[in-house]
C-alpha atoms as a PDB file:
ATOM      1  CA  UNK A   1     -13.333  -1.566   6.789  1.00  0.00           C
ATOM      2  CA  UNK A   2     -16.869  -2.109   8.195  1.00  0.00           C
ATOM      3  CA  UNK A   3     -18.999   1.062   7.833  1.00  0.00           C
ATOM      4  CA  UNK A   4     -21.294   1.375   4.485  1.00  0.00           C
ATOM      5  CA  UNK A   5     -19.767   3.972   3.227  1.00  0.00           C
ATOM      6  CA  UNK A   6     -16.353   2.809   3.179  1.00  0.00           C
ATOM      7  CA  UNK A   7     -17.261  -0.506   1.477  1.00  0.00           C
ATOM      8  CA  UNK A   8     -19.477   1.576  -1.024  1.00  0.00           C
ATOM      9  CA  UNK A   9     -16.221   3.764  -1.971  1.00  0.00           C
ATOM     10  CA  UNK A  10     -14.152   1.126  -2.375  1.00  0.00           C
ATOM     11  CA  UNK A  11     -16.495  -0.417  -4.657  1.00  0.00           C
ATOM     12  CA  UNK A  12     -16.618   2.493  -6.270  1.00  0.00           C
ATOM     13  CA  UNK A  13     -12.843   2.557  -6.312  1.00  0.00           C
ATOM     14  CA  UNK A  14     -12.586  -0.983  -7.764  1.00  0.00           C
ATOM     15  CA  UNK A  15     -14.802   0.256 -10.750  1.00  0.00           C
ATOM     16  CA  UNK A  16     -12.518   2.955 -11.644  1.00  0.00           C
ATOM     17  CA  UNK A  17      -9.548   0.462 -11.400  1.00  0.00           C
ATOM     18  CA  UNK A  18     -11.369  -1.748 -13.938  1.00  0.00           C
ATOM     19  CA  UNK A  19     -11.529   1.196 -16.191  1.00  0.00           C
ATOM     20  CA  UNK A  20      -8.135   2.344 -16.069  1.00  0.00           C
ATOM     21  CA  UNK A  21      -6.216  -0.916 -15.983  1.00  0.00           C
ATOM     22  CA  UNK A  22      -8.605  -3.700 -17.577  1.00  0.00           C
ATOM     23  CA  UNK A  23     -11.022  -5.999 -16.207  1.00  0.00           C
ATOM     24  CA  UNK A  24     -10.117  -7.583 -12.836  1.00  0.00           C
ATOM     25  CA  UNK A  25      -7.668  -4.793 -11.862  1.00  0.00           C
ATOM     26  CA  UNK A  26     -10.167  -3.501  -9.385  1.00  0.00           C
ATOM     27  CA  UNK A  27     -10.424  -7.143  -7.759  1.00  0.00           C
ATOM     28  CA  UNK A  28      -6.335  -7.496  -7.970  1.00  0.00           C
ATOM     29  CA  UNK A  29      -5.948  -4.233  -6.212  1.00  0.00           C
ATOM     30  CA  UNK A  30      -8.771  -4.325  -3.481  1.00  0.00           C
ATOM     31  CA  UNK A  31      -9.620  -7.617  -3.083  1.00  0.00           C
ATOM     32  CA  UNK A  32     -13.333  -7.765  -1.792  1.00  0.00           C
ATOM     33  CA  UNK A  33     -12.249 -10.484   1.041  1.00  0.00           C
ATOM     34  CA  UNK A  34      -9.385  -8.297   1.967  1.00  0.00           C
ATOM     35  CA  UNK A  35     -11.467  -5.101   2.694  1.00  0.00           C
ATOM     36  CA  UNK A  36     -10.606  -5.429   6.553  1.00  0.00           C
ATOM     37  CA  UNK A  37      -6.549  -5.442   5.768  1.00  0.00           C
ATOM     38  CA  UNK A  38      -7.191  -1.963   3.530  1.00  0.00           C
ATOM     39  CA  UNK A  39      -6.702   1.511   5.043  1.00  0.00           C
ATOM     40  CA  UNK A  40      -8.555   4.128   2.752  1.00  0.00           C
ATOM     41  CA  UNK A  41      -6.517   7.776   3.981  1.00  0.00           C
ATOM     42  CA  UNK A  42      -9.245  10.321   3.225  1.00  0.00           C
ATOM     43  CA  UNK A  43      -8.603  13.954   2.566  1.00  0.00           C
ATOM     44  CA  UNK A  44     -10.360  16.472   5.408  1.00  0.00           C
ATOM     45  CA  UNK A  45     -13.237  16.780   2.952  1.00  0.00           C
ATOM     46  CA  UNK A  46     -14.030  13.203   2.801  1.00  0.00           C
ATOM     47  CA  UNK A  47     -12.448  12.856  -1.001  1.00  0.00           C
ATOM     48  CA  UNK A  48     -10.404   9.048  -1.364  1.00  0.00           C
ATOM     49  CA  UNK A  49      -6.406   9.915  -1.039  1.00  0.00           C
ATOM     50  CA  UNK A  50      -4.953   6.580  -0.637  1.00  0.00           C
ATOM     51  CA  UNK A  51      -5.463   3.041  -0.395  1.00  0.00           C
ATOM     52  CA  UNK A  52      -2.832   0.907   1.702  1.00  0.00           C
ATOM     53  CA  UNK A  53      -2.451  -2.393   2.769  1.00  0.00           C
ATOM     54  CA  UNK A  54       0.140  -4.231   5.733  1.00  0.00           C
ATOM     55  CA  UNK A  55       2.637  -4.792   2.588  1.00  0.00           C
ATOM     56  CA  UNK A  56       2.647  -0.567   1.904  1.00  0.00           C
ATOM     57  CA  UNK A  57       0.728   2.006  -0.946  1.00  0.00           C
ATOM     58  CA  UNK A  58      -1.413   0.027  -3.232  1.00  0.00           C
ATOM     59  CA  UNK A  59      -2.655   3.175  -5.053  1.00  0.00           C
ATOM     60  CA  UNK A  60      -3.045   7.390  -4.769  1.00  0.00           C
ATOM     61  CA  UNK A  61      -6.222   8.609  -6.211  1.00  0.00           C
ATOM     62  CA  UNK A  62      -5.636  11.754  -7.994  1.00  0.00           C
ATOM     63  CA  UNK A  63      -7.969  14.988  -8.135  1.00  0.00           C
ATOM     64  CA  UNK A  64      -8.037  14.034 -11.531  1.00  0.00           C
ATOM     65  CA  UNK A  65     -10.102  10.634 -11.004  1.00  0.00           C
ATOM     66  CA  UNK A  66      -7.052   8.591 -12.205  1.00  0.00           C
ATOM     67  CA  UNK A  67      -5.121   6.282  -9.585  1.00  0.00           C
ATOM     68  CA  UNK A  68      -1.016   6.576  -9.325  1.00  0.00           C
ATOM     69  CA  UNK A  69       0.558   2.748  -8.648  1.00  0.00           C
ATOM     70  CA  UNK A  70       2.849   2.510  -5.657  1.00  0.00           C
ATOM     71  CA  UNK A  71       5.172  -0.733  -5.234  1.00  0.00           C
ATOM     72  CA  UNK A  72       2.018  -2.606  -3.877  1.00  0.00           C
ATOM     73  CA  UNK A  73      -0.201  -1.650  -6.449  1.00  0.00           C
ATOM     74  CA  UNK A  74       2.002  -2.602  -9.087  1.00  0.00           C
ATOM     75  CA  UNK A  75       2.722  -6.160  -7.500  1.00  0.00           C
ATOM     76  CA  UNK A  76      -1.176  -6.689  -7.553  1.00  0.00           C
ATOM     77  CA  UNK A  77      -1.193  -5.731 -11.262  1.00  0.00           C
ATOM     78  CA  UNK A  78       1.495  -8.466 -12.327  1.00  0.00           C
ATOM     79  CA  UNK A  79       0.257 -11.123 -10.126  1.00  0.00           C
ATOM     80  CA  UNK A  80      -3.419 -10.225 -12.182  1.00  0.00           C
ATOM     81  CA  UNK A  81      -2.167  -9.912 -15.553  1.00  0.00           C
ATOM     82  CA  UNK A  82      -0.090 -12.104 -17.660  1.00  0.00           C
ATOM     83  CA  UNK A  83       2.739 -10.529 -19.781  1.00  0.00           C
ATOM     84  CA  UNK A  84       2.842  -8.132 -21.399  1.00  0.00           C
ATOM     85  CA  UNK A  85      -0.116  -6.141 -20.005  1.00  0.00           C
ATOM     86  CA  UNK A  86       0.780  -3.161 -17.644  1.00  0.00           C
ATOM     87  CA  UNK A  87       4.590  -3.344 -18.207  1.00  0.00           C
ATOM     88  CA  UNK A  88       7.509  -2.053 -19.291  1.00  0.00           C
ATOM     89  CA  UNK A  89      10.864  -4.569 -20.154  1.00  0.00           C
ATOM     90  CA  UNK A  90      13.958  -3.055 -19.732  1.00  0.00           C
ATOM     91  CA  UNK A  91      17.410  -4.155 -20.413  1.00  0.00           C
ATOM     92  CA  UNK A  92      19.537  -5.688 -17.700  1.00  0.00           C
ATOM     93  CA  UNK A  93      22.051  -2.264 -17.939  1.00  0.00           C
ATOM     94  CA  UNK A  94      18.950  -0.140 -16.337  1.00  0.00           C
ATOM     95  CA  UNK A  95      18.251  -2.386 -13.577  1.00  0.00           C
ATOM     96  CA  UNK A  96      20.055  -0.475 -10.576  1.00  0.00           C
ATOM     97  CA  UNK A  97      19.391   3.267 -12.231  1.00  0.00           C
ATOM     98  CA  UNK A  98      15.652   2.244 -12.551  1.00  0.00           C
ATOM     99  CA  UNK A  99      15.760   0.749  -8.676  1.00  0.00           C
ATOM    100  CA  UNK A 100      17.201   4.044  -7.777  1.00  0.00           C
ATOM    101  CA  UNK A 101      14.385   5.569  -8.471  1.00  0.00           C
ATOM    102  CA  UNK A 102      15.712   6.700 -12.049  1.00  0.00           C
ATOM    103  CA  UNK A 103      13.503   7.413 -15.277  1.00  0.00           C
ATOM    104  CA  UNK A 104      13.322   4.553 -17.214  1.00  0.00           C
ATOM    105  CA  UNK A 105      14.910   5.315 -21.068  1.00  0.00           C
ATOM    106  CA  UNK A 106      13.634   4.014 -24.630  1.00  0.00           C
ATOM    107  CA  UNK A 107      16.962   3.100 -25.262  1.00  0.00           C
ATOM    108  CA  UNK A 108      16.717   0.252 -23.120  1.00  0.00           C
ATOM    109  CA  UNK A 109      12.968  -0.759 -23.488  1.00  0.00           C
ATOM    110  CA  UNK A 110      13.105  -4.311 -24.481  1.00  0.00           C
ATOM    111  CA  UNK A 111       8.860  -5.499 -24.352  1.00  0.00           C
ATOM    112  CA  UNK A 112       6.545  -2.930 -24.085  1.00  0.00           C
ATOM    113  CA  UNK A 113       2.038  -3.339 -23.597  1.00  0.00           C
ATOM    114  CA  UNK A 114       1.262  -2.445 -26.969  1.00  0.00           C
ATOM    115  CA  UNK A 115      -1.965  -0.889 -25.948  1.00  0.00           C
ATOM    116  CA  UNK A 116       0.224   1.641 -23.274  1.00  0.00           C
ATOM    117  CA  UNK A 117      -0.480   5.255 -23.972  1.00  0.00           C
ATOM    118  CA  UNK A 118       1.269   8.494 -22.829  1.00  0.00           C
ATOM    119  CA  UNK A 119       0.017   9.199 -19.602  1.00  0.00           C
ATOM    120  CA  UNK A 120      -0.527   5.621 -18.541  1.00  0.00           C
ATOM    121  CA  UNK A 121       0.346   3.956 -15.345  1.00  0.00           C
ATOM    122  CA  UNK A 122       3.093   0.985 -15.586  1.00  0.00           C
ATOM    123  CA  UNK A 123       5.268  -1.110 -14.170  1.00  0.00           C
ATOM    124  CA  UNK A 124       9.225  -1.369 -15.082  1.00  0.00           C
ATOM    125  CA  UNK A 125      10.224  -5.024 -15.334  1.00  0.00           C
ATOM    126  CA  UNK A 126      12.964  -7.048 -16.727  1.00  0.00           C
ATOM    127  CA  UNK A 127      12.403  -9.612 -18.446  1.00  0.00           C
ATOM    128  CA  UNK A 128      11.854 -12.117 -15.800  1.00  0.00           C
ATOM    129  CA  UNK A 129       8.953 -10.085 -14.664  1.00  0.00           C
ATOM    130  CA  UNK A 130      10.743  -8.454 -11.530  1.00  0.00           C
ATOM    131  CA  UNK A 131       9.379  -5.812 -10.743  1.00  0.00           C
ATOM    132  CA  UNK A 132      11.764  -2.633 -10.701  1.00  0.00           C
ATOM    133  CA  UNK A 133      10.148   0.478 -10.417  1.00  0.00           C
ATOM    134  CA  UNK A 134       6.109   1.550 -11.163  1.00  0.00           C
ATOM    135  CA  UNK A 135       5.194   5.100 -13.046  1.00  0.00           C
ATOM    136  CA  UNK A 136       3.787   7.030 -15.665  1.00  0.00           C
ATOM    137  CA  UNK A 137       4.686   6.183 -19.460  1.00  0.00           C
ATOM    138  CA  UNK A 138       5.906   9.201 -21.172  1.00  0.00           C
ATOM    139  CA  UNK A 139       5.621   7.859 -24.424  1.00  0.00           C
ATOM    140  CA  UNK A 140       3.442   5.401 -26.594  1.00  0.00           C
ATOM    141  CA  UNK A 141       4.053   1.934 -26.777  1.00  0.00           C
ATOM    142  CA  UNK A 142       5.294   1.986 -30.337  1.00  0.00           C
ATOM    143  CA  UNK A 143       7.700   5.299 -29.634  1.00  0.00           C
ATOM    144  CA  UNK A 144       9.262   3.001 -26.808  1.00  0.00           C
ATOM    145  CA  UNK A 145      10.469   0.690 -28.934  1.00  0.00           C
ATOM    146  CA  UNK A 146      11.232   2.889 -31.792  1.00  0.00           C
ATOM    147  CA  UNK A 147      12.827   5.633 -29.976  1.00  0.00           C
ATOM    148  CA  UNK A 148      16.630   5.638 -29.417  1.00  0.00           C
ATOM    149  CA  UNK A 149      16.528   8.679 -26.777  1.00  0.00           C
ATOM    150  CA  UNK A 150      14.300  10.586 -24.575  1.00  0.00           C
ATOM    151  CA  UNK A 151      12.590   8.877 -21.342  1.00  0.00           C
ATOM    152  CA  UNK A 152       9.680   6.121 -21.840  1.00  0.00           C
ATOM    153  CA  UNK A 153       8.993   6.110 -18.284  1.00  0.00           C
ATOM    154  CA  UNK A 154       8.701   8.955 -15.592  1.00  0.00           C
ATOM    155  CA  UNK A 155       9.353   6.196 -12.692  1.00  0.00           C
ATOM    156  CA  UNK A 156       7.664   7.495  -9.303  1.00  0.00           C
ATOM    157  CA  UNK A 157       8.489   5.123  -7.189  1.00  0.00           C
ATOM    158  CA  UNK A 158      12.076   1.970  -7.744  1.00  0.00           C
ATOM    159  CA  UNK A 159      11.974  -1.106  -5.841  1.00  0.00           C
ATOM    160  CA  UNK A 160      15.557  -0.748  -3.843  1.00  0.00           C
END
C-alpha cells in the first residue's frame, strides 16, 4: 500500500487492534514492514471492510468498529501472544467437529483467557496450541469452565 491515506487507515486500524486484543496485536496483525503484502477491500463509500494478506483474511472490520478474526488473523494472534491470551483449549473429542466449522461446547473447554468476555474474538486451540477454528466467545471465561452445556464459542470460521 503506498498512498497516504491507506497507510494512515491502517494505522488507524492497528490502533483499534491494540484496543481490542492487547498491546502489540495491531503490529501482529498488520505488520508496519508488511504494508505492501496487505490488501485493505474498502466498501463503495470508502469505509475499511477487510484486511488480507497472500496467506488469506487477516481480519473483517465490522460497522460496529470491532474487527472479526479469520484463520490469518488468528495465526498472527498466537504467534504474538503467549498462552493463554486470545484462546480457547478444547478437548481432543472436539477437534474434527470444531475443524468442521462446528460451535465449540463448554463441555469440552479445557484452558480458557481468563480475561475473555462474551462477545470477544478467540481462537479454538488444543492444547498444543493448534489452531482449530477462530470466533466469537459466547460465554465468559469463568462460565466456560464451569458450564457443563450450552456453546462457549460461536466458531466463524474451522481450520479443515
Amino acid at each position: 500500500m503506498t498512498d497516504t491515506a491507506a497507510d494512515t487507515t491502517l494505522g488507524e486500524l492497528r490502533t483499534v487492534a491494540d484496543y481490542q486484543f492487547g498491546a502489540g496485536a495491531g503490529a501482529a496483525l498488520f505488520p508496519p514492514d508488511a504494508d505492501e503484502e496487505l490488501t485493505l477491500h474498502r466498501s463503495t463509500g470508502g469505509r475499511p471492510r477487510q484486511v488480507v494478506a497472500p496467506e488469506g483474511r487477516i481480519v473483517s472490520y465490522g460497522t460496529d468498529g470491532r474487527f472479526t478474526l479469520g484463520l490469518e488473523g488468528g495465526r498472527r494472534l498466537l504467534a504474538a501472544f503467549d498462552p493463554p491470551t486470545a484462546r480457547v483449549v478444547v478437548g481432543s473429542e472436539s477437534e474434527p467437529f470444531v475443524r468442521d466449522g462446528k460451535n465449540a461446547f463448554a463441555k469440552f473447554v479445557r484452558e480458557v483467557d481468563p480475561a475473555i468476555r462474551p462477545g470477544d474474538e478467540v481462537a479454538v486451540v488444543l492444547g498444543d496450541d493448534t489452531l482449530l477454528a477462530v470466533g466469537r466467545a459466547e460465554l465468559s471465561a469463568d462460565a466456560m469452565t464451569d458450564f457443563e452445556a450450552g456453546a462457549a464459542v460461536f466458531v466463524r470460521e474451522g481450520n479443515e
